[in-house]
Each structure stands twice: as structure tokens, then as C-alpha cells.
C-alpha atoms as a PDB file:
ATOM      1  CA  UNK A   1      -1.050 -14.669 -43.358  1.00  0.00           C
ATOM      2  CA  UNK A   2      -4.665 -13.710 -43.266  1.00  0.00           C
ATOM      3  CA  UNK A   3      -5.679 -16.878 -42.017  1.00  0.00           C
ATOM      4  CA  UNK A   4      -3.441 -16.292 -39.351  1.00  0.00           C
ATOM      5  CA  UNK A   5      -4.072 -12.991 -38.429  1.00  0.00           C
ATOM      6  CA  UNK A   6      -8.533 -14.054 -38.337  1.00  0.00           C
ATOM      7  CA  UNK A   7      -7.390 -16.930 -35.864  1.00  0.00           C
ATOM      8  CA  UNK A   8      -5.041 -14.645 -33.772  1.00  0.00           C
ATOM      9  CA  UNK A   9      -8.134 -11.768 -33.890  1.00  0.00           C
ATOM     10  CA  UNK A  10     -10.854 -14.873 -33.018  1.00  0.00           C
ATOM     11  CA  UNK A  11      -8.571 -16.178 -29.723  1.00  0.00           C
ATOM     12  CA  UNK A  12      -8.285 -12.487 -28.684  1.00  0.00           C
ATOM     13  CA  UNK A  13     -12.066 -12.249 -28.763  1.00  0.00           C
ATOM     14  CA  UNK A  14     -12.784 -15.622 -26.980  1.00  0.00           C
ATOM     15  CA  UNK A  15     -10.884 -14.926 -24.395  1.00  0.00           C
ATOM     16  CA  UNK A  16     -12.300 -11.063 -23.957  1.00  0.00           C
ATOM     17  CA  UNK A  17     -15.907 -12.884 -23.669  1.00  0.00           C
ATOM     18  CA  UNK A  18     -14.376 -15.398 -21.156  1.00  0.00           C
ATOM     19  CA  UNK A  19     -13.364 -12.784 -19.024  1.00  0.00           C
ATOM     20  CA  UNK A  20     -16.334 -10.970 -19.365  1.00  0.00           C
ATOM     21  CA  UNK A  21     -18.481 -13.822 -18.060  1.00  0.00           C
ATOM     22  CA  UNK A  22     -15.879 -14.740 -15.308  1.00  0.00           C
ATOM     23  CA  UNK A  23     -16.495 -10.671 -14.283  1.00  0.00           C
ATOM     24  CA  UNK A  24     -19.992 -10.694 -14.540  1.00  0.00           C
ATOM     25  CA  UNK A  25     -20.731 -13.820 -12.280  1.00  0.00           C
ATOM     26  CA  UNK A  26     -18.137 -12.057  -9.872  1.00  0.00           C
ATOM     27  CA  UNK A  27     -20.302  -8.863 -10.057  1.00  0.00           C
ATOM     28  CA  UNK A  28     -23.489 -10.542 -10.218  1.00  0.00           C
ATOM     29  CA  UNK A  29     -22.141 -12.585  -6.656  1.00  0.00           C
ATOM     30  CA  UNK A  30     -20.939  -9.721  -5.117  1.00  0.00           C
ATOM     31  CA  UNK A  31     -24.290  -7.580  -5.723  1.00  0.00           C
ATOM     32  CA  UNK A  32     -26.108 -10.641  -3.867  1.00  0.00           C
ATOM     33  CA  UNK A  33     -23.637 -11.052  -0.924  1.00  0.00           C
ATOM     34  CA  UNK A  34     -21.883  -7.570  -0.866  1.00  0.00           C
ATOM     35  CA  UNK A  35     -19.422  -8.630   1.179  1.00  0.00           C
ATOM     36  CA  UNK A  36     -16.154  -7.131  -0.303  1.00  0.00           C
ATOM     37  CA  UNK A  37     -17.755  -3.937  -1.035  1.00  0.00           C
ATOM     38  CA  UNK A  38     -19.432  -3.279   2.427  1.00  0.00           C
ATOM     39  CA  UNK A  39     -16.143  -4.067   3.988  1.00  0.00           C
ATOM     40  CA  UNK A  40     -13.985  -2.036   1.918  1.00  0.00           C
ATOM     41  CA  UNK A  41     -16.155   1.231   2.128  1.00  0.00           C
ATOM     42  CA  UNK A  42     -16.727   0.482   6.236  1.00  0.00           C
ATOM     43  CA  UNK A  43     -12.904   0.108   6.841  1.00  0.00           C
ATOM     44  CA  UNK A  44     -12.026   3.293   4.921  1.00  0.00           C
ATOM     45  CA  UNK A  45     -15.350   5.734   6.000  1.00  0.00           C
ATOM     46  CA  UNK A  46     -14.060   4.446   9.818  1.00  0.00           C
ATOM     47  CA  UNK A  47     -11.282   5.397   9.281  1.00  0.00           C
ATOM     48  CA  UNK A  48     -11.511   8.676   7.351  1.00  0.00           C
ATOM     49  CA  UNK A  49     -13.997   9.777   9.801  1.00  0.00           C
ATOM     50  CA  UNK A  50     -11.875   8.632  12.843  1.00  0.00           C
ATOM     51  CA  UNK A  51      -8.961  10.227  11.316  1.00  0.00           C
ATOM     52  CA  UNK A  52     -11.266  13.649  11.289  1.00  0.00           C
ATOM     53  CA  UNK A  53     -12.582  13.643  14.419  1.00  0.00           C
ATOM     54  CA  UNK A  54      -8.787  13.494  16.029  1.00  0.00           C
ATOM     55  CA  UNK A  55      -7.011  16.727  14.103  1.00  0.00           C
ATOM     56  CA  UNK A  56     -10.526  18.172  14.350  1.00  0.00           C
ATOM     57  CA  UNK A  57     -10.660  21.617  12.989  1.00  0.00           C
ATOM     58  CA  UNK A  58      -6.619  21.651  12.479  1.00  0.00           C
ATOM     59  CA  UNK A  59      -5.515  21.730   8.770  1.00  0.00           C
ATOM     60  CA  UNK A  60      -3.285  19.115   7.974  1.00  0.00           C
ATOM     61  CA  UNK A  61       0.165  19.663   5.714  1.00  0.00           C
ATOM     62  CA  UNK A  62      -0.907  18.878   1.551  1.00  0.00           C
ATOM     63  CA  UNK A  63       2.178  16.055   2.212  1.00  0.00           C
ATOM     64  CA  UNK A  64      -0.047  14.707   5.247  1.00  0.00           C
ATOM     65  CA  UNK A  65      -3.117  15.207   3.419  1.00  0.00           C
ATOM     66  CA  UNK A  66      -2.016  12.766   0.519  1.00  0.00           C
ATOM     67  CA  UNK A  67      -0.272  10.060   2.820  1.00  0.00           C
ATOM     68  CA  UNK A  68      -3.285  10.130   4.848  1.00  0.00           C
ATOM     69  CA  UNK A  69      -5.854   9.263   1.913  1.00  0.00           C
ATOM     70  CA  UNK A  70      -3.574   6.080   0.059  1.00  0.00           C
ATOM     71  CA  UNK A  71      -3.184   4.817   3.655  1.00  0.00           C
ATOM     72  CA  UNK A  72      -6.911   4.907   3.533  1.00  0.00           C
ATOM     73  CA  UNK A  73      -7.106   3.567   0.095  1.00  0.00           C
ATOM     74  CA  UNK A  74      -4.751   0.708   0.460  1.00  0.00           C
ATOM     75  CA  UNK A  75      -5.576  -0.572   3.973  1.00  0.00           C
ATOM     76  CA  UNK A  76      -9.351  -0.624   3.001  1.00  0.00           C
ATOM     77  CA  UNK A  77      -8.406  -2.361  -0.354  1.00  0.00           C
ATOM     78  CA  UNK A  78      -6.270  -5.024   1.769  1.00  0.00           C
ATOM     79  CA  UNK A  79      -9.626  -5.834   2.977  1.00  0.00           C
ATOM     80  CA  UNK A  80     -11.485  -6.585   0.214  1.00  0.00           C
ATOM     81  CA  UNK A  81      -9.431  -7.173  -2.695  1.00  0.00           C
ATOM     82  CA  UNK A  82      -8.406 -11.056  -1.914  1.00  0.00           C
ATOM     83  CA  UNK A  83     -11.966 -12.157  -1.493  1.00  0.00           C
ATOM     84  CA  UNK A  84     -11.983 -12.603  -5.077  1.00  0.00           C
ATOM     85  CA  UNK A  85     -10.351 -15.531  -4.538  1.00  0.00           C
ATOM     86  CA  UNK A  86     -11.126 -16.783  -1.428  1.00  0.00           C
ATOM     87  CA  UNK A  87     -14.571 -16.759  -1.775  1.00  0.00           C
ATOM     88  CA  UNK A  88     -13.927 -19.630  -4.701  1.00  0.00           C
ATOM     89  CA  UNK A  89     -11.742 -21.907  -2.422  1.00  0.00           C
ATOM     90  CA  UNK A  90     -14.693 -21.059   0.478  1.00  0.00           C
ATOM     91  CA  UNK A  91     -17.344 -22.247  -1.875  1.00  0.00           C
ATOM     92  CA  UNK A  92     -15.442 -25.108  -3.876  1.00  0.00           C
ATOM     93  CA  UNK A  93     -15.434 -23.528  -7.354  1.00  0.00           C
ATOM     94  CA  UNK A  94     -12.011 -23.016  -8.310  1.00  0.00           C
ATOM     95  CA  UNK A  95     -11.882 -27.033  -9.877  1.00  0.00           C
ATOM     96  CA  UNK A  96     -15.165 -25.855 -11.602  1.00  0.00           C
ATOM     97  CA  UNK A  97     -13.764 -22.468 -12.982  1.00  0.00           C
ATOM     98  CA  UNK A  98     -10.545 -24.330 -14.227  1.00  0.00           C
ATOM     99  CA  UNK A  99     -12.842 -26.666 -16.278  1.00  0.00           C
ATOM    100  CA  UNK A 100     -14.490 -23.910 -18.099  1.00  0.00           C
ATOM    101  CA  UNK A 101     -12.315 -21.204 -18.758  1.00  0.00           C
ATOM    102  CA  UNK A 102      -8.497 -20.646 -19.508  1.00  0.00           C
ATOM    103  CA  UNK A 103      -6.443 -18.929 -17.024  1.00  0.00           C
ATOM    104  CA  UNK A 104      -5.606 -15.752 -18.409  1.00  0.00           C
ATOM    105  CA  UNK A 105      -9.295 -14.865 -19.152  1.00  0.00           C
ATOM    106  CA  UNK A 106     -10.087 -15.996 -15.441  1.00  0.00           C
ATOM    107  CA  UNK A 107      -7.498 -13.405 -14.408  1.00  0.00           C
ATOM    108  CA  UNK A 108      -8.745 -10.806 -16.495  1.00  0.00           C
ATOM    109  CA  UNK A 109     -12.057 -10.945 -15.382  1.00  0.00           C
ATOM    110  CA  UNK A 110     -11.347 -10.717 -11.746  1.00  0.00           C
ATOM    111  CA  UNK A 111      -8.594  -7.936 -12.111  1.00  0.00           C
ATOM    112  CA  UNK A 112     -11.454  -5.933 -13.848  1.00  0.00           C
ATOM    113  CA  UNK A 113     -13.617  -6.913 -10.615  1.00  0.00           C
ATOM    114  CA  UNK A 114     -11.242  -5.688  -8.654  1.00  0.00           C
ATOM    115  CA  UNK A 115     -10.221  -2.159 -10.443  1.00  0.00           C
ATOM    116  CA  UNK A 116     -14.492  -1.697 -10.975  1.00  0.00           C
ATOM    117  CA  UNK A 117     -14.207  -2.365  -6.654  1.00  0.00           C
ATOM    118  CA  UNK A 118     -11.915  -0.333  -5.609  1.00  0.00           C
ATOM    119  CA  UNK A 119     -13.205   2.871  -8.417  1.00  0.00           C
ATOM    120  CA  UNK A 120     -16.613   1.906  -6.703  1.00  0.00           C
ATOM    121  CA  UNK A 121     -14.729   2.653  -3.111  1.00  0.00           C
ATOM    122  CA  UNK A 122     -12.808   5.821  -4.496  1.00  0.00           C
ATOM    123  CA  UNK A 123     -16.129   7.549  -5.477  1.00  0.00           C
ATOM    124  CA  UNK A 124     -17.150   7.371  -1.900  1.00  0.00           C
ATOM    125  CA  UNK A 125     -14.340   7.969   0.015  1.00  0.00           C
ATOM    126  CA  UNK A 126     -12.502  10.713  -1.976  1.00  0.00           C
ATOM    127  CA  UNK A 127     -15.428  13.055  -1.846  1.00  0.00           C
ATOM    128  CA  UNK A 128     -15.747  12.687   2.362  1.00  0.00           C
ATOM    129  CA  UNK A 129     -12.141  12.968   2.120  1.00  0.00           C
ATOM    130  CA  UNK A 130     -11.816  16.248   0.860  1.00  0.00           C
ATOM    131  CA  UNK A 131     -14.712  17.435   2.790  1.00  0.00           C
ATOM    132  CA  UNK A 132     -14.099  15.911   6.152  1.00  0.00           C
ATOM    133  CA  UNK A 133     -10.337  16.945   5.991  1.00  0.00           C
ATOM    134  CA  UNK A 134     -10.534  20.042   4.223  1.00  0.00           C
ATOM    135  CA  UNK A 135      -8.573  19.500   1.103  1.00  0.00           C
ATOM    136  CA  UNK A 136      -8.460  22.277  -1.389  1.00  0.00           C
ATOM    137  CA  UNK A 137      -7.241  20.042  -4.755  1.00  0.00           C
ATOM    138  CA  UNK A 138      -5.819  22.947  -7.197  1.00  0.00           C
ATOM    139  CA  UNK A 139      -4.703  20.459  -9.862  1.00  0.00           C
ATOM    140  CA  UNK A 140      -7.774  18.743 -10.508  1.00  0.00           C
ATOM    141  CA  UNK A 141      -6.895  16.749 -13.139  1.00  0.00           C
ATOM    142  CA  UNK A 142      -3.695  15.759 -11.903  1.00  0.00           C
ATOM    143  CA  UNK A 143      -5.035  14.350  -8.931  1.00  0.00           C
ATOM    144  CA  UNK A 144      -7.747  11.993 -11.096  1.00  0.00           C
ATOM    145  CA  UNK A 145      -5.170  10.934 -12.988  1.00  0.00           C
ATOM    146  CA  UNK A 146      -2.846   9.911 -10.348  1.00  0.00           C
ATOM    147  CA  UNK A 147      -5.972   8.484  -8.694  1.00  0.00           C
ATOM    148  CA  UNK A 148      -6.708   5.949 -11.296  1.00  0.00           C
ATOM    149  CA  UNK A 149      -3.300   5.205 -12.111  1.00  0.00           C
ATOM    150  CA  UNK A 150      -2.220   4.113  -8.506  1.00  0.00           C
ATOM    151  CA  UNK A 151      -5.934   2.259  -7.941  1.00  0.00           C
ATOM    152  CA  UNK A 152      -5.237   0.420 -11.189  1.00  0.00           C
ATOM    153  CA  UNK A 153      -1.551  -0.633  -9.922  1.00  0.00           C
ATOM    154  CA  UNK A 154      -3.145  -1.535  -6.445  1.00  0.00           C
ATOM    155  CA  UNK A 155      -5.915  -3.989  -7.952  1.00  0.00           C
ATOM    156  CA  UNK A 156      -3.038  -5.610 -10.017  1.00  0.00           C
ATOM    157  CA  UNK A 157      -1.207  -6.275  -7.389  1.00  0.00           C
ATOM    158  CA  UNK A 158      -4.138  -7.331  -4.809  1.00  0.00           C
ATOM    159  CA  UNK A 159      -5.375  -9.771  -7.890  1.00  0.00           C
ATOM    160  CA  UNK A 160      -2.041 -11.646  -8.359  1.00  0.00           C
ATOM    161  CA  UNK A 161      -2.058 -11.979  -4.182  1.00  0.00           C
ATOM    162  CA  UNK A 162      -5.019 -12.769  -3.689  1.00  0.00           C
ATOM    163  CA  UNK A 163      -4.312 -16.116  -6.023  1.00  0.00           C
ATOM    164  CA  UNK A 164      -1.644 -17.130  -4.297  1.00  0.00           C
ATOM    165  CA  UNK A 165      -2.838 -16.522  -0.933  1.00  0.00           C
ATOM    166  CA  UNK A 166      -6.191 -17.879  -1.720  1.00  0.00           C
ATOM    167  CA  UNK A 167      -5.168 -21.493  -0.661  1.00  0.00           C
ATOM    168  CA  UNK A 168      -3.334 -20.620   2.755  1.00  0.00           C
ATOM    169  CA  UNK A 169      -5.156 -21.198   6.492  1.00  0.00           C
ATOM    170  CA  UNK A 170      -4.389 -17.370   7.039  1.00  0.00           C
ATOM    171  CA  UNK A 171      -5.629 -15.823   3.936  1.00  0.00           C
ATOM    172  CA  UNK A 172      -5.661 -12.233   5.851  1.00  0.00           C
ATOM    173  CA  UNK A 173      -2.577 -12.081   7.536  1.00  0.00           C
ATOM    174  CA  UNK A 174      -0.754 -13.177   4.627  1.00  0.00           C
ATOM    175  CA  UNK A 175      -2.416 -11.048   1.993  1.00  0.00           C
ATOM    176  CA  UNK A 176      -1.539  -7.695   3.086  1.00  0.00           C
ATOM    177  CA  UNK A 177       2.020  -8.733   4.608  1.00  0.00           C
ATOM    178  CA  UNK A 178       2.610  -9.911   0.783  1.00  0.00           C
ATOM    179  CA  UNK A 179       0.844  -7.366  -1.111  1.00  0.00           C
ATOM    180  CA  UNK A 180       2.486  -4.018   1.498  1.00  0.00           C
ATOM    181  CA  UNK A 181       6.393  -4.999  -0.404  1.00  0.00           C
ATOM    182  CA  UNK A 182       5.460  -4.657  -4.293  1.00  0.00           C
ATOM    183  CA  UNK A 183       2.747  -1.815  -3.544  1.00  0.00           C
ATOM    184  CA  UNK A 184       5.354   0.414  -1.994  1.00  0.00           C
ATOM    185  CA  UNK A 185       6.750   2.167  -5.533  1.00  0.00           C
ATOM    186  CA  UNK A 186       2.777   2.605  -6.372  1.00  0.00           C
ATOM    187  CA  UNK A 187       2.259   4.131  -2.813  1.00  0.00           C
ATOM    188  CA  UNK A 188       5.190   6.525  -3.017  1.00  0.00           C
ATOM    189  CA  UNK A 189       4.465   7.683  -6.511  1.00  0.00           C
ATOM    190  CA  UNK A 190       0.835   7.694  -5.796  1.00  0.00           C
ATOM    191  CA  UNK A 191       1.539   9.981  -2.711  1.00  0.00           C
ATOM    192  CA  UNK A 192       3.882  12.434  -4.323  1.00  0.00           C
ATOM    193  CA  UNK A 193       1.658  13.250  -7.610  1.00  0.00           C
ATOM    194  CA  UNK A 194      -1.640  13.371  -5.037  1.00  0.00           C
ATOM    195  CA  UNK A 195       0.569  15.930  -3.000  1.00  0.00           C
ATOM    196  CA  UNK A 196       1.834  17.750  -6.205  1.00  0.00           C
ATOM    197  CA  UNK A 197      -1.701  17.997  -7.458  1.00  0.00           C
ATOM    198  CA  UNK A 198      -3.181  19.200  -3.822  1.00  0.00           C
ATOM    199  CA  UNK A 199      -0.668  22.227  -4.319  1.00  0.00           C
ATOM    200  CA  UNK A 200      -1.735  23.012  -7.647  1.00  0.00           C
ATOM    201  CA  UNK A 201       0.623  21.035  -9.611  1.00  0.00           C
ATOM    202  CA  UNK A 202      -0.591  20.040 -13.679  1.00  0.00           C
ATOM    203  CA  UNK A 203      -0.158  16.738 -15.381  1.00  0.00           C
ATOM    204  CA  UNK A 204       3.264  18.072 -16.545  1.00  0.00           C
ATOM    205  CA  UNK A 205       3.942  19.015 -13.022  1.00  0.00           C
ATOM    206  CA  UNK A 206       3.463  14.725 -12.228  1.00  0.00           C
ATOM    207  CA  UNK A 207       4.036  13.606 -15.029  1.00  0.00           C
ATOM    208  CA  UNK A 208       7.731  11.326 -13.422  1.00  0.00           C
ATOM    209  CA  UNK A 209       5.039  10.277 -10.812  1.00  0.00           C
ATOM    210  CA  UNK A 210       2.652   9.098 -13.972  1.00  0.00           C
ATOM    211  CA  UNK A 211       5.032   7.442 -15.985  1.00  0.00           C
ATOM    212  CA  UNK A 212       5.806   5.103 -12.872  1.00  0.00           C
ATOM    213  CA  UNK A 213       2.960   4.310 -12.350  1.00  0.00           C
ATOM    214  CA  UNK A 214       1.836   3.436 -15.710  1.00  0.00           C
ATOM    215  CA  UNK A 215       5.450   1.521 -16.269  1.00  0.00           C
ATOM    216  CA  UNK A 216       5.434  -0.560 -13.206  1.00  0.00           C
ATOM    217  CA  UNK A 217       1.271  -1.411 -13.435  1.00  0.00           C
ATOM    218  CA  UNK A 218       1.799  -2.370 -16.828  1.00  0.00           C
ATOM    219  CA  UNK A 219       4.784  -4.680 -15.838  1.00  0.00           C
ATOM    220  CA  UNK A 220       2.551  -5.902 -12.576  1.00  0.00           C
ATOM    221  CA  UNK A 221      -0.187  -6.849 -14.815  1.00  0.00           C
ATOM    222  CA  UNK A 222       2.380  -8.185 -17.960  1.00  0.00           C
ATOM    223  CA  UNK A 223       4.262 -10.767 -15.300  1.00  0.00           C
ATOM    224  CA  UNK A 224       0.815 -11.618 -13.544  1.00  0.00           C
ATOM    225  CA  UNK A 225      -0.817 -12.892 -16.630  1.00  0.00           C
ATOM    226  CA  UNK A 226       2.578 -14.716 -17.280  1.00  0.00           C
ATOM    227  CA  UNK A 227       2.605 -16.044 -14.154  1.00  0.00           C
ATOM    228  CA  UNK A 228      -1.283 -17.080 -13.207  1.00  0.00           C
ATOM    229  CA  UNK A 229      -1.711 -19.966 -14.900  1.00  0.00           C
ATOM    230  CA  UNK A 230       1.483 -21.865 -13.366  1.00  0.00           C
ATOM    231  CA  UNK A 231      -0.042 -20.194  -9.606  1.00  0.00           C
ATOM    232  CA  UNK A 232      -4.121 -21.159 -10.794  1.00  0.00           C
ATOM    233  CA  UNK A 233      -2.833 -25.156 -11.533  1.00  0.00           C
ATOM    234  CA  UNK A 234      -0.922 -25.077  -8.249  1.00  0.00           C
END
């Protein structure tokens, strides 16, 4: 049994290193190129700062308010989130990368690119969000909560897409036409805790809205580690 158990606890650790060297090559290729980040933090500062320049000095609804920023968040994620992929097809890597590491840690390592993106997005945008639009946020911590919840479920599903996309002549088109259907329960339980906690709601106040999101991210990420390695051998 302990035998067992120390072989179990020595795969679990390979394959957190694996991952952790498939994430830091991403990182360390993305800090060279920066071509996901610039065009994920572009798309949504355009577009926040388009979006405040039309309603001008008129205060928008606390419902409007929290459609308006996941919009934001998930059309400037549908921009970046599938180069993760791409850019190994692009560059003729993916035969290398099956070589030397197992699927599930090559997964792991680029969903953790992806959530570290999109946070790295979030701690631009939200800020010029609520300044540029005027949001008052009364629930604080309701609103980080529901923040990182719904980018996590976002960056599972944009990881799992980008894979299968990642081999198709329209990469773009096809990402965000795939990824809009399973992000909608994430969007509308994102946008009803963000407009709880605008209006001063607590974590009890969200908490339906939390448990959803938790529950169908960790099922996202559960079936997508099932499912990679029969998609990554494709």
C-alpha cells in the first residue's frame, strides 16, 4: 500500500514539474513576442475607452455596468486565448511537445498560461473600468470573487478550444463561434454576481452565482483533461 501510495505521490509530482516547464517556456515566449498579451489588453482598453467616450458623462444601469465589462472581458480573451496553440502549429512544435511531455501536463501548463493571461488583462482593464465608467463596487469582495471565478471558467474553456481549433485554416473565426456556446452559463452567472456585487451585494448575497461557477469550471476543466489527450494525438 505504501509503495503504492509513493508511486501515485511521485507521478503527481512529475507531471506538476512537466507542466511547469510547458508554462514557463509559454511565459518565457510570450515575454519575447508579446503577442497575446498586447492584443488582449488593446482589444479591451479600445473598447472600454470607446464604450466611454459614447454614454459620456451618462451613468449607466449596475445591470449595464456588469454586461458591459464580461463583454469586454470575453471578446478581448477570444483574442488572445487560442494563440496558445496556434502559435505551436505556426512554428512546428506540437510533434516536438508530444515527444517530451504527456498530455495532461501539456494542458495544465497552458491552462495556467492562460488563467496567469487573462488575471494579467483583468488588472488593467478592471481598474479603467470602474474609473472610465463610473462604477461605485459596494460589495468588494463579492465582485473579486466572482471575477476570478468566471476568468478561471473562461481560460478553461478558451484552452480546450484553442486545441481543437488549433489545426483548422480559420483558427479565428472558429475559436470564438465555438468557445461563445459553453461560455454562456459562465457569462450569465458571471454577470449577475458582478451586478449583485456593484449594488452592494456580499458573498452570501452571490453565493448561487459562485457555486456555478465553481461547479461548471471544475467540470470544464475535469472533461478537458479527459478529453485532451484523444484531441492532442488527433
Amino acid at each position: 500500500m505504501n509503495l503504492r501510495k509513493s508511486a501515485l505521490e511521485e507521478n503527481v509530482w512529475t507531471l506538476l514539474v512537466k507542466s511547469n516547464i510547458i508554462f514557463q517556456k509559454d511565459f518565457h515566449l510570450e515575454f519575447r513576442t508579446r503577442y497575446a498579451i498586447n492584443a488582449i489588453i488593446l482589444f479591451a482598453v479600445i473598447s472600454l475607452t470607446a464604450v466611454s467616450f459614447s454614454i459620456g458623462p451618462m451613468q449607466l444601469d449596475p445591470p449595464i455596468q456588469s454586461a458591459m465589462l464580461w463583454i469586454i472581458i470575453f471578446f478581448s480573451a477570444m483574442s488572445g486565448l487560442a494563440h496558445i496553440f496556434v502559435r505551436e502549429e505556426e512554428q512546428q512544435t506540437s510533434d516536438t511537445l508530444r515527444l517530451v511531455a504527456p498530455p495532461t501536463a501539456i494542458f495544465l501548463g497552458k491552462w495556467v498560461f492562460n488563467v496567469v493571461l487573462l488575471f494579467s488583462l483583468e488588472i488593467i482593464v478592471i481598474p479603467l473600468y470602474i474609473a472610465l465608467l463610473n462604477v461605485d463596487v459596494q460589495g468588494m469582495g463579492a465582485f473579486l470573487t466572482i471575477i476570478i471565478l468566471g476568468s478561471v471558467g473562461l481560460a478553461s474553456i478558451g484552452t480546450i478550444m484553442a486545441a481543437i481549433v488549433a489545426q483548422a485554416s480559420t483558427r479565428g473565426a472558429l475559436f470564438a463561434v465555438l468557445s461563445f456556446p459553453l461560455s454562456i452559463p459562465v457569462l450569465r452567472s458571471a454577470i449577475q454576481g458582478t451586478w449583485t456585487a456593484i449594488q452592494g451585494g456580499g458573498l452570501a448575497d452571490c453565493l448561487a452565482d459562485i457555486q456555478l461557477l465553481f461547479s461548471f469550471t471544475v467540470v470544464i476543466l475535469t472533461s478537458s483533461i479527459m478529453l485532451f489527450e484523444f484531441i492532442w494525438r488527433k
